[in-house]
Protein backbone atom coordinates (compact mmCIF):
# COMPACT_ATOMS: atom_id res chain seq x y z
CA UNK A 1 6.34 6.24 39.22
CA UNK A 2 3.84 3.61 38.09
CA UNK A 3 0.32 4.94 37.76
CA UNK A 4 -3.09 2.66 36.91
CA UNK A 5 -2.79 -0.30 34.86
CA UNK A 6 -4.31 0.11 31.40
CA UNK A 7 -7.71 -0.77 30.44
CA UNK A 8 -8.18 1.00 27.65
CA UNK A 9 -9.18 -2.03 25.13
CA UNK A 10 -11.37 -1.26 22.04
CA UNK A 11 -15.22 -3.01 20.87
CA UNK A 12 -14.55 -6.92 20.93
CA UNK A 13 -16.50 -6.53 17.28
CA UNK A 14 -15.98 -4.74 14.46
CA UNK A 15 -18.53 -2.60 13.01
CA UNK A 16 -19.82 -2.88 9.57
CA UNK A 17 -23.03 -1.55 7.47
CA UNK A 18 -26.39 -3.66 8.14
CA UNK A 19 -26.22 -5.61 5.22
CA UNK A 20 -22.27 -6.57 6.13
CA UNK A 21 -20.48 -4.41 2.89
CA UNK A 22 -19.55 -1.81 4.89
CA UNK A 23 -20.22 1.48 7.12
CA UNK A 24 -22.25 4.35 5.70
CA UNK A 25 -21.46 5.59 2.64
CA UNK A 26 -19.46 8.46 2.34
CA UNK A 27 -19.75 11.32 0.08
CA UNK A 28 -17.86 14.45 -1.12
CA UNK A 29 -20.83 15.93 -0.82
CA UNK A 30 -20.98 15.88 2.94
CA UNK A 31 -20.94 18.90 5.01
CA UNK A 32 -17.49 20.09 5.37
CA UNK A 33 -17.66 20.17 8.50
CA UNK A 34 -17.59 16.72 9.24
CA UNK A 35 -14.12 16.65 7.37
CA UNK A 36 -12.55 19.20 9.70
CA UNK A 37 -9.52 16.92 11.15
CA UNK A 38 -10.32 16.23 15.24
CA UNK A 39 -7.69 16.60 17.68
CA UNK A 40 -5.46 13.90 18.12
CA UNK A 41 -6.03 12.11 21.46
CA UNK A 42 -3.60 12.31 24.18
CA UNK A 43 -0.99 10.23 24.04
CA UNK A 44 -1.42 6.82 26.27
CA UNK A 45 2.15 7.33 27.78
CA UNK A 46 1.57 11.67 28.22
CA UNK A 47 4.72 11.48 26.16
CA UNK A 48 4.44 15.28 23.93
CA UNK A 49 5.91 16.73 20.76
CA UNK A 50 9.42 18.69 21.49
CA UNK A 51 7.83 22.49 21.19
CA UNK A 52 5.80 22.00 24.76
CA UNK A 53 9.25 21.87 26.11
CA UNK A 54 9.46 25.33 25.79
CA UNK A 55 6.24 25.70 27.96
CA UNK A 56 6.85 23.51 30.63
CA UNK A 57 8.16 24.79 33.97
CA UNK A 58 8.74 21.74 35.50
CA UNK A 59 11.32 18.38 35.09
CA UNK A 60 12.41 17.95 31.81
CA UNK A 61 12.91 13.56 32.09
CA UNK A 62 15.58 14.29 29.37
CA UNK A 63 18.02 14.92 32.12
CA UNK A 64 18.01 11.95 33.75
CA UNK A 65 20.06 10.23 30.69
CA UNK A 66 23.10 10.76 31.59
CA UNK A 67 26.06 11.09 29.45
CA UNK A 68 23.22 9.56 26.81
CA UNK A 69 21.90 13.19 26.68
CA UNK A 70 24.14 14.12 24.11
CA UNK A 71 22.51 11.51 21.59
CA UNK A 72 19.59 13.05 19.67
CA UNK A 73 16.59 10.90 19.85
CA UNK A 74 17.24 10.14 16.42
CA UNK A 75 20.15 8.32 17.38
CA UNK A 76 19.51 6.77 20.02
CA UNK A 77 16.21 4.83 18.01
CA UNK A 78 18.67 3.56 15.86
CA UNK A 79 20.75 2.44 18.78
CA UNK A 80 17.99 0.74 20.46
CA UNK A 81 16.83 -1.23 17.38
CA UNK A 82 20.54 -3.28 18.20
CA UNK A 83 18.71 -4.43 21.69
CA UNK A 84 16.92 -7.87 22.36
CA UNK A 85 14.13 -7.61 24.27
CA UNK A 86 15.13 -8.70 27.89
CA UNK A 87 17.50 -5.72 27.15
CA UNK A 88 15.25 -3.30 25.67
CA UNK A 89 13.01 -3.77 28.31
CA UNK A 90 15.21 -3.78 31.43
CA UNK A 91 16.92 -0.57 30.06
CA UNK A 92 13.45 1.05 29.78
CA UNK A 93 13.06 0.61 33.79
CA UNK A 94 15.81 3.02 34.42
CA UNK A 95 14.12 6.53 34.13
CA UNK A 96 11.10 7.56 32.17
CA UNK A 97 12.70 9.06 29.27
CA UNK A 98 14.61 5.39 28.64
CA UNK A 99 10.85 3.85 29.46
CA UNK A 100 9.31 5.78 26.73
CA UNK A 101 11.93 4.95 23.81
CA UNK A 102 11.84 1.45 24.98
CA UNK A 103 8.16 1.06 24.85
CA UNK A 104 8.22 2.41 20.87
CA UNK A 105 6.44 -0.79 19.28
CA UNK A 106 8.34 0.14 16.27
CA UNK A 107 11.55 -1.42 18.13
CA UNK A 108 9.04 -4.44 19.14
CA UNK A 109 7.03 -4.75 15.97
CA UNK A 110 11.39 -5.79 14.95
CA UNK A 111 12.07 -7.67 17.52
CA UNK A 112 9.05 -9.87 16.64
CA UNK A 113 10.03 -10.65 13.27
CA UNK A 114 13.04 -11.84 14.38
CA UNK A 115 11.78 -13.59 17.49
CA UNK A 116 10.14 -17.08 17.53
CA UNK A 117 6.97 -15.50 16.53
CA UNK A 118 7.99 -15.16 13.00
CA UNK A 119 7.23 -18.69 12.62
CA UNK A 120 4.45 -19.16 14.07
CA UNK A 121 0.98 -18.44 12.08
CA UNK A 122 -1.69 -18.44 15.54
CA UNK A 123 -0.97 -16.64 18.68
CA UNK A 124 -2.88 -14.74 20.76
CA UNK A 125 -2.47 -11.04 19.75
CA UNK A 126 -2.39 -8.60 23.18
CA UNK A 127 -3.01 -5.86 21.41
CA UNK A 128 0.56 -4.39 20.57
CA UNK A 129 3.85 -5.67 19.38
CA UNK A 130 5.43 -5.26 23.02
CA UNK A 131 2.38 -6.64 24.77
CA UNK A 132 2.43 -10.18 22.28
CA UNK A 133 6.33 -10.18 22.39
CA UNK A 134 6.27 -9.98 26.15
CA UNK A 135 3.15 -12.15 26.61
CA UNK A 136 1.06 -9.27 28.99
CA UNK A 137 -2.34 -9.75 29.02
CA UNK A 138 -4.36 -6.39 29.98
CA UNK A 139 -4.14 -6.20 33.77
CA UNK A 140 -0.48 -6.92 33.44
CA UNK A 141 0.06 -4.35 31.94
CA UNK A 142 1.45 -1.00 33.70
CA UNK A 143 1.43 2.64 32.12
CA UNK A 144 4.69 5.10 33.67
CA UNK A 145 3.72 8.84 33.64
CA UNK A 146 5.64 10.21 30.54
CA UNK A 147 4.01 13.58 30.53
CA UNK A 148 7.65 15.39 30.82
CA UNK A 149 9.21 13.33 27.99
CA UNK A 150 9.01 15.70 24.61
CA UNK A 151 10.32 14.07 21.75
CA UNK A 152 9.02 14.24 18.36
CA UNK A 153 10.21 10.99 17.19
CA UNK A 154 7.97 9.78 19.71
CA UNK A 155 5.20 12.04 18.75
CA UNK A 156 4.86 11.53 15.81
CA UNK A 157 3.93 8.14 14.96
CA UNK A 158 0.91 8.62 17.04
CA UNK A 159 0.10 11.46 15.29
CA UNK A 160 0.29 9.66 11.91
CA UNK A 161 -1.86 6.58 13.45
CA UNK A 162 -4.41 8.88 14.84
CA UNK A 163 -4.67 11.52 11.95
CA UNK A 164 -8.66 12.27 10.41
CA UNK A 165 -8.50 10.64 7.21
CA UNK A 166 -12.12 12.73 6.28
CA UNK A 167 -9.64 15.15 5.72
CA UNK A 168 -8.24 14.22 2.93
CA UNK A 169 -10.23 12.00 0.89
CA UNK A 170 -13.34 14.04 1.02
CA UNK A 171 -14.21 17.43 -0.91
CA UNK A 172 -12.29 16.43 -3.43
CA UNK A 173 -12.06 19.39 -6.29
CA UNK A 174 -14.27 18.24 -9.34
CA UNK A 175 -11.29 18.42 -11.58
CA UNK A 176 -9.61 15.65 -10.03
CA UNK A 177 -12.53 12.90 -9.54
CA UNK A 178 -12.32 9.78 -11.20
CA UNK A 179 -14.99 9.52 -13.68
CA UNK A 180 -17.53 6.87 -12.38
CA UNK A 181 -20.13 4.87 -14.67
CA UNK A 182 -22.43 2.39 -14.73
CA UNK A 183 -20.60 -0.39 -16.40
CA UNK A 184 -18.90 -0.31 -20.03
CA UNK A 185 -18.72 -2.92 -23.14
CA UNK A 186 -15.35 -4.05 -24.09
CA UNK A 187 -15.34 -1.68 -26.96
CA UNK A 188 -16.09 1.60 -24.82
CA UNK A 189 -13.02 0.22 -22.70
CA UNK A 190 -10.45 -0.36 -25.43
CA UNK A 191 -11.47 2.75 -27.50
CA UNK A 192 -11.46 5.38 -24.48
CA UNK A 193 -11.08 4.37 -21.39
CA UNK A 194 -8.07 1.50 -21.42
CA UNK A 195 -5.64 4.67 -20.89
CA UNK A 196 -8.00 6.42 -18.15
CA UNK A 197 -8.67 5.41 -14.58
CA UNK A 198 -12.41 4.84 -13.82
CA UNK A 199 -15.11 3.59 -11.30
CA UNK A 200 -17.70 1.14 -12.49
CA UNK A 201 -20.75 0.95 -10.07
CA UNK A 202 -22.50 -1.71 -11.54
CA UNK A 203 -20.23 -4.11 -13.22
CA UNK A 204 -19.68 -6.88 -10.24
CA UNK A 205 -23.42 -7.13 -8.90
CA UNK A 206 -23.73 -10.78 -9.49
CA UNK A 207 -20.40 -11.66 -7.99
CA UNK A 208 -21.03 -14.31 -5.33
CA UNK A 209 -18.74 -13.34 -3.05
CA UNK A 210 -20.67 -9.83 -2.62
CA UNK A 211 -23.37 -11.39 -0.83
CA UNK A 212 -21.27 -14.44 0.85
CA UNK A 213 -18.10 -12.35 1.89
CA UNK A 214 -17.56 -9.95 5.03
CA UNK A 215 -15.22 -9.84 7.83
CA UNK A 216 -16.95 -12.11 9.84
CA UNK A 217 -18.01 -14.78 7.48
CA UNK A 218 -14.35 -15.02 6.34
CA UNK A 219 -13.24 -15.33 9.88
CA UNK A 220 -15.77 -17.77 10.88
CA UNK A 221 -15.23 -20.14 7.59
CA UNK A 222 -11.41 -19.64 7.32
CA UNK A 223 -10.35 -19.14 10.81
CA UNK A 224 -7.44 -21.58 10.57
CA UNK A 225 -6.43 -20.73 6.71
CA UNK A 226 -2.94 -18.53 6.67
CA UNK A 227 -2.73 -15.82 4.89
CA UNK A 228 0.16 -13.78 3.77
CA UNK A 229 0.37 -10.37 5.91
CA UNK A 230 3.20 -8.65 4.28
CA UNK A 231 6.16 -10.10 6.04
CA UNK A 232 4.67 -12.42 8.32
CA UNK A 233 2.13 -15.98 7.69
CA UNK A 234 -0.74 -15.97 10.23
CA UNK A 235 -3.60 -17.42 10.42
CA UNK A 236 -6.97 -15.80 9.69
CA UNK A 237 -8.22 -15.46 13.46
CA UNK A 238 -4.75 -13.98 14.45
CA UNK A 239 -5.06 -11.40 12.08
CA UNK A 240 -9.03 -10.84 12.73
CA UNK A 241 -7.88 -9.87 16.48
CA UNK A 242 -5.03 -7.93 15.24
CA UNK A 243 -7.59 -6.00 13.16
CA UNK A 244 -9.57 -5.20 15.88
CA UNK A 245 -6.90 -4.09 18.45
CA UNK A 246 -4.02 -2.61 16.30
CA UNK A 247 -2.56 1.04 16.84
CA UNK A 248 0.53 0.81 14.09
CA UNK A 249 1.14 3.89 12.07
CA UNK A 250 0.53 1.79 9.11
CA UNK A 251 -1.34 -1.71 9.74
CA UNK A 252 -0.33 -4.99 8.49
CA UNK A 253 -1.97 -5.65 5.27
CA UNK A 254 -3.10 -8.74 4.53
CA UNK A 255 -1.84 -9.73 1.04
CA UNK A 256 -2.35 -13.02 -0.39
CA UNK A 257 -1.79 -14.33 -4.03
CA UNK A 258 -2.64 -18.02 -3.54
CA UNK A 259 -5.98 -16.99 -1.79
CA UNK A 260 -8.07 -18.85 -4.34
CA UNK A 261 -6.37 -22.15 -3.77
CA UNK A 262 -6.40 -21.71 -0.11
CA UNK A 263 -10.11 -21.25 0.50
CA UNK A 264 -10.62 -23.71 -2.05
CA UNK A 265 -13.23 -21.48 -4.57
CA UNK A 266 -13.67 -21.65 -8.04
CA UNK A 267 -12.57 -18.22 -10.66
CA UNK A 268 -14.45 -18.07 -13.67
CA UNK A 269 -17.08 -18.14 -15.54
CA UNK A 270 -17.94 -21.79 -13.90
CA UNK A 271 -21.34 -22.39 -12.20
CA UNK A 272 -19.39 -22.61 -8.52
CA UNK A 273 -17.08 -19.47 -9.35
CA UNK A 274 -17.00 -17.06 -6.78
CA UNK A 275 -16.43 -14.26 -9.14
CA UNK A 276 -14.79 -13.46 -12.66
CA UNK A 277 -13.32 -11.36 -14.93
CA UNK A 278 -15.00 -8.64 -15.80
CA UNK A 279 -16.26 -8.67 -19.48
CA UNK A 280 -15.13 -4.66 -19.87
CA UNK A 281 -11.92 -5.26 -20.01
CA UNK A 282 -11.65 -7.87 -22.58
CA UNK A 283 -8.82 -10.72 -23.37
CA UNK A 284 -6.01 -10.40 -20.50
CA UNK A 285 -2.94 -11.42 -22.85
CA UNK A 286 -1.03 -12.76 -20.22
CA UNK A 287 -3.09 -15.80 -19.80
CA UNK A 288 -1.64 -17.09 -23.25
CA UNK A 289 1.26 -17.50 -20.53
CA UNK A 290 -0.88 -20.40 -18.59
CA UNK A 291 0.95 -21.51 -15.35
CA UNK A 292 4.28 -19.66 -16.22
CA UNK A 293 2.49 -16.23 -16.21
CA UNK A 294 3.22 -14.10 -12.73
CA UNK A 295 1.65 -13.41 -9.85
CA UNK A 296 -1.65 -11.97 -10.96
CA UNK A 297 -4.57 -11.93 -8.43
CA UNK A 298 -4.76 -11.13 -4.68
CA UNK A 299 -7.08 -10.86 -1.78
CA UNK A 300 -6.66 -8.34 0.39
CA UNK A 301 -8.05 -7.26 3.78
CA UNK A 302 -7.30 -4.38 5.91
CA UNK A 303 -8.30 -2.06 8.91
CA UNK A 304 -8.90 1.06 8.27
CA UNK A 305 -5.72 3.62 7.86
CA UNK A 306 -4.15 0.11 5.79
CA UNK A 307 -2.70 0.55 2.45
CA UNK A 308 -0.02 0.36 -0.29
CA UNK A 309 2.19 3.62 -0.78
CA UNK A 310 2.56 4.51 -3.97
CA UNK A 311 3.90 2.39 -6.77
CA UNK A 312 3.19 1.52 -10.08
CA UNK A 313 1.85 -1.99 -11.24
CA UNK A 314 4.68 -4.79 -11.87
CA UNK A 315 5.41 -5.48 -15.80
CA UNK A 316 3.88 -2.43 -16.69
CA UNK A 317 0.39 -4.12 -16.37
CA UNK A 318 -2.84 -2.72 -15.90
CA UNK A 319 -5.24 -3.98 -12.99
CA UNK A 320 -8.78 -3.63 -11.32
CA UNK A 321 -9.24 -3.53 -8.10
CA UNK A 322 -12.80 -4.64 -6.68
CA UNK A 323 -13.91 -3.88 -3.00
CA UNK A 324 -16.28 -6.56 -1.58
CA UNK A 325 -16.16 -4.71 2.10
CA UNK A 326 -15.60 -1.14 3.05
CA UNK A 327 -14.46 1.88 1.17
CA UNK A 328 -10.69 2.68 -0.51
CA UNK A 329 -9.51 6.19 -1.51
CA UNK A 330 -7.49 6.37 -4.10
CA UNK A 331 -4.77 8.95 -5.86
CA UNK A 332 -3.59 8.66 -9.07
CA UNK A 333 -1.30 10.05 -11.50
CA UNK A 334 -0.56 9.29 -15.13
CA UNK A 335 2.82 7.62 -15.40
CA UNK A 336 4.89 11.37 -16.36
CA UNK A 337 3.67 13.22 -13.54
CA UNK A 338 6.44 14.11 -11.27
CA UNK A 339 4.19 13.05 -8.05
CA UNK A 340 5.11 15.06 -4.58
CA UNK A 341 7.23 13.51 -2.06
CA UNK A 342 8.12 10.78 -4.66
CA UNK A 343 11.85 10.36 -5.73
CA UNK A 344 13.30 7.56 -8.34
CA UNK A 345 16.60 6.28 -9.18
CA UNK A 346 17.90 7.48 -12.33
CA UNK A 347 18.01 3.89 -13.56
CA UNK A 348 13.78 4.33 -12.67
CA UNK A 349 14.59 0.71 -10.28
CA UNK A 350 13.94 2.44 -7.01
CA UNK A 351 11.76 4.35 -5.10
CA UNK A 352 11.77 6.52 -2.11
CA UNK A 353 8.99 8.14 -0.97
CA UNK A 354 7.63 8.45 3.16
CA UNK A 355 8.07 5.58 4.84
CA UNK A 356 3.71 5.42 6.31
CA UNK A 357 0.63 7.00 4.03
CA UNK A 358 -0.01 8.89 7.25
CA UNK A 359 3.49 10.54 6.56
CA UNK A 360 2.67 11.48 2.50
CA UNK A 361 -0.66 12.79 3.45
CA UNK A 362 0.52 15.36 6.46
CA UNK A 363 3.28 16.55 4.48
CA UNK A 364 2.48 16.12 0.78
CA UNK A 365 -1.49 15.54 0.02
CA UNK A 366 -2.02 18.83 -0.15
CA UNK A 367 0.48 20.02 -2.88
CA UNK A 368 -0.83 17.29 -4.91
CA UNK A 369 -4.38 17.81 -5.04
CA UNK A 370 -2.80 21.29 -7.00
CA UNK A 371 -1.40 19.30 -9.54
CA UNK A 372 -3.33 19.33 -13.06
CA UNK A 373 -3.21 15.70 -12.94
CA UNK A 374 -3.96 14.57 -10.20
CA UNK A 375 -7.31 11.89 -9.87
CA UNK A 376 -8.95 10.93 -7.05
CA UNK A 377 -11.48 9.18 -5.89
CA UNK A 378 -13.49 6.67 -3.40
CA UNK A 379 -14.35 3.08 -4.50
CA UNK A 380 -17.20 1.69 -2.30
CA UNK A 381 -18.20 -1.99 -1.91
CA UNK A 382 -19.91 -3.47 -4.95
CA UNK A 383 -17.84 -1.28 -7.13
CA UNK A 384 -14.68 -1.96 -9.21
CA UNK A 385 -11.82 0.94 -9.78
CA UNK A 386 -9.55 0.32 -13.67
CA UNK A 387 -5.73 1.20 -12.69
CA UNK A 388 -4.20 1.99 -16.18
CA UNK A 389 -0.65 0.79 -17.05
CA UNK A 390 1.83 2.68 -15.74
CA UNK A 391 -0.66 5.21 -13.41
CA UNK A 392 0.81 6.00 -9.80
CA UNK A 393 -1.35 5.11 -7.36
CA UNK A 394 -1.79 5.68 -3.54
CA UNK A 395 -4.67 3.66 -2.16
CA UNK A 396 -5.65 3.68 1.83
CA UNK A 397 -8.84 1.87 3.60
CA UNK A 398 -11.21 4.28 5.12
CA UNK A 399 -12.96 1.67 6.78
CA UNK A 400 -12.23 -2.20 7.58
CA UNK A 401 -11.83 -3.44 4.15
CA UNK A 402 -12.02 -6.45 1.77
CA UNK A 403 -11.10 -6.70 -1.50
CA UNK A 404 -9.97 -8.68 -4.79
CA UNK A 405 -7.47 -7.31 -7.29
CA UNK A 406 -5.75 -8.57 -10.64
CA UNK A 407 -3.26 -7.62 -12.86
CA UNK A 408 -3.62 -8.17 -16.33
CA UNK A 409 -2.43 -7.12 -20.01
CA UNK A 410 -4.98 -5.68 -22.51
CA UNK A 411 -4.74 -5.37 -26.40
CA UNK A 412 -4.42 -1.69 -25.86
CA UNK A 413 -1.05 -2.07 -23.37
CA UNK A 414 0.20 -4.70 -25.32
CA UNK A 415 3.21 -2.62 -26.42
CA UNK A 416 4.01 -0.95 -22.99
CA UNK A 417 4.30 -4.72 -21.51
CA UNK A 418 6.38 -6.01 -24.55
CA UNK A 419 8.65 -2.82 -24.10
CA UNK A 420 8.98 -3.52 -20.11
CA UNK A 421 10.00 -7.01 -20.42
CA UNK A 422 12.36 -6.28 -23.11
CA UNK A 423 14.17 -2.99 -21.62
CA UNK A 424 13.97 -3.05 -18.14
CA UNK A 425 14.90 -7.09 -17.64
CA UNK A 426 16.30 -6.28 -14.21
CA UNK A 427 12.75 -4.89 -12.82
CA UNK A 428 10.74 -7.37 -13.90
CA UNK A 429 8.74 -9.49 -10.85
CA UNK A 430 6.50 -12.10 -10.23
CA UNK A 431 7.54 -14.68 -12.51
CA UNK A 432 8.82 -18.41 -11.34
CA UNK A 433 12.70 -19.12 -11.11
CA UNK A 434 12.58 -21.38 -13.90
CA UNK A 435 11.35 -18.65 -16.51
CA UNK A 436 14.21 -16.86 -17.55
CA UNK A 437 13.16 -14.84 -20.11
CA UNK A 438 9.84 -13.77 -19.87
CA UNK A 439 10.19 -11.48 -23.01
CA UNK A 440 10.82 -14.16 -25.55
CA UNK A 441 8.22 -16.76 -23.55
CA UNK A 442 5.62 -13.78 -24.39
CA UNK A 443 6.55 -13.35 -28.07
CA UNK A 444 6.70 -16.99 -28.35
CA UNK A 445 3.20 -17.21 -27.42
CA UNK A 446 1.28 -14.19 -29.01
CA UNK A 447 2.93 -15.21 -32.59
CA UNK A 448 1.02 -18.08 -32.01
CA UNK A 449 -2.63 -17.03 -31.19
CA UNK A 450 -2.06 -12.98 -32.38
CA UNK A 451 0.48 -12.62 -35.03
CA UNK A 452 -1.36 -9.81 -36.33
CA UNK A 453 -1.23 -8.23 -33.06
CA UNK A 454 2.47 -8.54 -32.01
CA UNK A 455 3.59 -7.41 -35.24
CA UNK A 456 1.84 -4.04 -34.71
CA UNK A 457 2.74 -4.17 -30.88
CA UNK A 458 6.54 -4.62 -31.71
CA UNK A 459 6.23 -1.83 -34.31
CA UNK A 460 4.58 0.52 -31.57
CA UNK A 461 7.24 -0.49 -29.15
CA UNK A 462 10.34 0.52 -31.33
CA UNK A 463 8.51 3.36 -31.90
CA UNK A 464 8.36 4.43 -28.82
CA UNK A 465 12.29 3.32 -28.30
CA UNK A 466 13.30 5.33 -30.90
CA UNK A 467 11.67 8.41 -29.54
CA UNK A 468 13.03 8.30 -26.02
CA UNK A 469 16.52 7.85 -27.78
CA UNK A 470 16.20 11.02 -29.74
CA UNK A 471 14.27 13.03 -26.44
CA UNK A 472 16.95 11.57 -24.65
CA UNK A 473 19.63 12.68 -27.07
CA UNK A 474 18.41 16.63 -27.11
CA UNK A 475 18.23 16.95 -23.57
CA UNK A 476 22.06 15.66 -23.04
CA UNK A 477 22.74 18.04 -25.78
CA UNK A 478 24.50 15.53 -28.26
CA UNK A 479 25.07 16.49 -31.77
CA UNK A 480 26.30 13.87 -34.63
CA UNK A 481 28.44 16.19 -37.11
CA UNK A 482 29.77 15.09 -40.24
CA UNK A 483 33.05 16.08 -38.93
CA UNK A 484 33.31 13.21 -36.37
CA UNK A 485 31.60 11.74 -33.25
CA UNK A 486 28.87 13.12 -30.83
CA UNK A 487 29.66 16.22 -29.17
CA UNK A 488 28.08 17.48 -26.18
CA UNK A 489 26.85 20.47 -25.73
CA UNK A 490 24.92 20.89 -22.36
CA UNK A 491 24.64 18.45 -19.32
CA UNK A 492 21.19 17.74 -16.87
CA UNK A 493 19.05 14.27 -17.41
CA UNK A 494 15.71 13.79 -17.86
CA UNK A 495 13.53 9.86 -17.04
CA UNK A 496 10.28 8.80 -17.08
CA UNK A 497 8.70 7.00 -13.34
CA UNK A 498 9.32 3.45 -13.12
CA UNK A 499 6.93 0.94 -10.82
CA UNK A 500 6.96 0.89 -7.17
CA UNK A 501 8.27 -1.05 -3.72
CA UNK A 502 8.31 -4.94 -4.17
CA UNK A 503 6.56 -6.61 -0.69
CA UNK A 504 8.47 -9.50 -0.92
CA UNK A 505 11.50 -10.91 -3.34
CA UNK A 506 8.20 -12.11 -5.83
CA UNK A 507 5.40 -10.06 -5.37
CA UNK A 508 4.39 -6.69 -6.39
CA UNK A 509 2.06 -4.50 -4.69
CA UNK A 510 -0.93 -3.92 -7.29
């Protein structure tokens, strides 16, 4: 039965701070209260998790499938994802049950990326994947009454897009925060901190780009620039109205590593730069590499609820990670924690964890905070967070966000890269086609300018090799006998985490 058409649409603006950096700051010191998670809203459709069934004394709309009752809902999402859209949407207009799997902008956020709209970088954005694909503008847009559909699988992703972040990434226990400091020398940095995540609060004040950049001046000097958005190329005013009018479980993130050429601003120490290196963290190695090094520096923007799952840096670099707009909450663990609801391949080349942050936080956030090594923390515009090599890291925008991130290879990590590049050939990202072996390139390169260096890098790293080999040895229980070859004695494996999901066939997620 067809009900009101929808108006529901949300502030034609976006709402930042006064002075453009962001919304208030937030604290851990903030009543409690305010954490406590709110209810999530009804759902637009009425559609309800599975255990009201058992509640509800009227129509179940689960009967009006058919012979398709005897597919779980599981199944038949998977089926559905094999429909184009004239047929996903005709099918949906055959009971409410069928309208309410059909109207899942998962399926449509798919059939988008394989439609014409792949290609094209501006495009009016209606608000959801359906709504754009199908070109329906607000009043022609319809809303069925799906209050006796109960299906978790179409719960739940509007649980995870409405859940109270507050939740989780205040009160944080005092064990776990990050340290934060004023700023450091290079010398504090390599001597204690190059191995520890930190917070520096006043180490970027004279950027530039703090006072020139915010949501809107970016969208009213680079409207028509394209940016890279994960898998898809749009233009800076189609992704400004997708940020404004976006309910995914986990937003597009806008991702770009040729930002800088793009927008056509200087990086450096040059009197038109719109922001540097930081001084703290000394000489990044890699630029011995000059326009063969990899992918190294990104801009990226997000609503809040955006974010990167967690991974570990590509080529076992370090990175910072400065946020110009907004607020980002991070958790981190060093690179031998075991982290919750994380799994890798025994090879250490793959990764599964939940597919949204939404997902990780419901079901795992809290069995981490437990964890003795856990570190977290909230990095607030004008402030710059150190991601040591190797560290796990989780990282999620509490509020519309913009930020500037590099990856880079300090004296102190010198060893760790050299060992990554060497050993694990098959995982290494970022670099151009025409380098094919990054490893000797490197080597070539630091015996030139830091012979000294490399030497006692190389010694460190077949140090390091030599230990695994033996750790790796007494937990397979082999035993070299004068008598003849290894025997083995007891079975099990034991491997350190490797880095995390790639976003594309040449770009890491920092």
């Amino acid at each position: 039965m067809l009900l009101s058409t929808d108006h529901q649409q949300k502030p034609d603006n976006l709402n930042f701070e006064a002075n453009g950096n962001g919304s208030q700051r937030v604290t851990d010191e903030d009543d409690a209260s305010t954490a406590v998670e709110s209810s999530v809203p009804t759902h637009p459709l009425g559609i309800k998790p599975l255990g009201n069934k058992y509640f509800h004394t009227g129509t179940d709309a689960r009967v009006s499938l058919g012979y398709l009752q005897v597919l779980p809902d599981e199944m038949l999402a998977q089926l559905f994802e094999y429909l184009d859209k004239r047929t996903l949407r005709l099918l949906g207009y055959t009971c409410k049950f069928l309208y309410a799997h059909c109207s899942s902008d998962d399926l449509w956020k798919t059939i988008f990326l394989e439609s014409e709209f792949k290609d094209k970088s501006s495009f009016k954005w209606q608000g959801s994947w359906r709504a754009t694909v199908l070109g329906l503008s607000p009043e022609k847009r319809i809303k069925i009454d799906c209050s006796n559909v109960f299906s978790d699988v179409l719960h739940r992703p509007f649980v995870c897009s409405h859940i109270s972040l507050p939740k989780y990434t205040r009160n944080i226990p005092p064990a776990n925060k990050i340290p934060s400091l004023d700023d450091l020398t290079y010398e504090e940095f390599a001597e204690k901190w190059s191995k520890k995540p930190f917070i520096l609060t006043r180490c970027i004040q004279s950027w530039p780009v703090l006072k020139s950049w915010n949501m809107d001046s970016l969208h009213k000097m680079y409207s028509d620039v394209v940016f890279r958005a994960e898998a898809v190329d749009w233009s800076f005013d189609t992704y400004y109205q997708y940020m404004k009018d976006s309910h995914d479980e986990s937003p597009l993130y806008l991702f770009d590593k040729k930002f800088a050429e793009k927008m056509k601003i200087d990086v450096g120490k040059s009197p038109d730069a719109a922001y540097w290196n930081p001084d703290c963290f000394g000489k990044d190695l890699f630029e011995l590499l000059g326009a063969e090094r990899p992918a190294h520096r990104w801009m990226i923007i997000g609503p809040e609820r955006s974010g990167s799952t967690f991974h570990k840096d590509p080529n076992a670099t370090s990175a910072w990670n400065a946020v110009i707009q907004g607020a980002k909450y991070w958790i981190m663990f060093p690179p031998s924690a075991q982290v919750p609801g994380v799994y890798v391949s025994e090879d250490q080349s793959e990764v599964t964890s939940p597919l949204s942050i939404a997902e990780w936080l419901l079901e795992f956030h809290a069995e981490a905070r437990r964890l003795p090594e856990c570190r977290e923390g909230i990095c607030h515009a004008g402030e710059i967070l150190h991601v040591p090599s190797g560290w796990w890291h989780l990282v999620v925008n509490i509020e519309p966000g913009i930020a500037l991130t590099q990856n880079f290879v300090p004296k102190a990590h010198l060893s760790d890269v050299l060992s990554f590049l060497k050993y694990k050939a098959d995982q290494i990202s970022g670099f151009k086609k025409e380098v094919e072996d990054p490893y000797t390139l490197f080597v070539d390169r630091l015996r030139v300018e830091y012979p000294e260096l490399l030497d006692e890098a190389i010694k460190q790293m077949e140090k390091k090799q030599g230990n695994k080999k033996r750790t790796w040895d007494q937990v397979v229980g082999h035993d070299c006998t004068d008598d003849g070859p290894e025997q083995k004695k007891g079975g099990g494996f034991s491997f350190a985490f490797g880095f995390g999901d790639d976003i594309d066939e040449e770009d890491e997620i920092p």
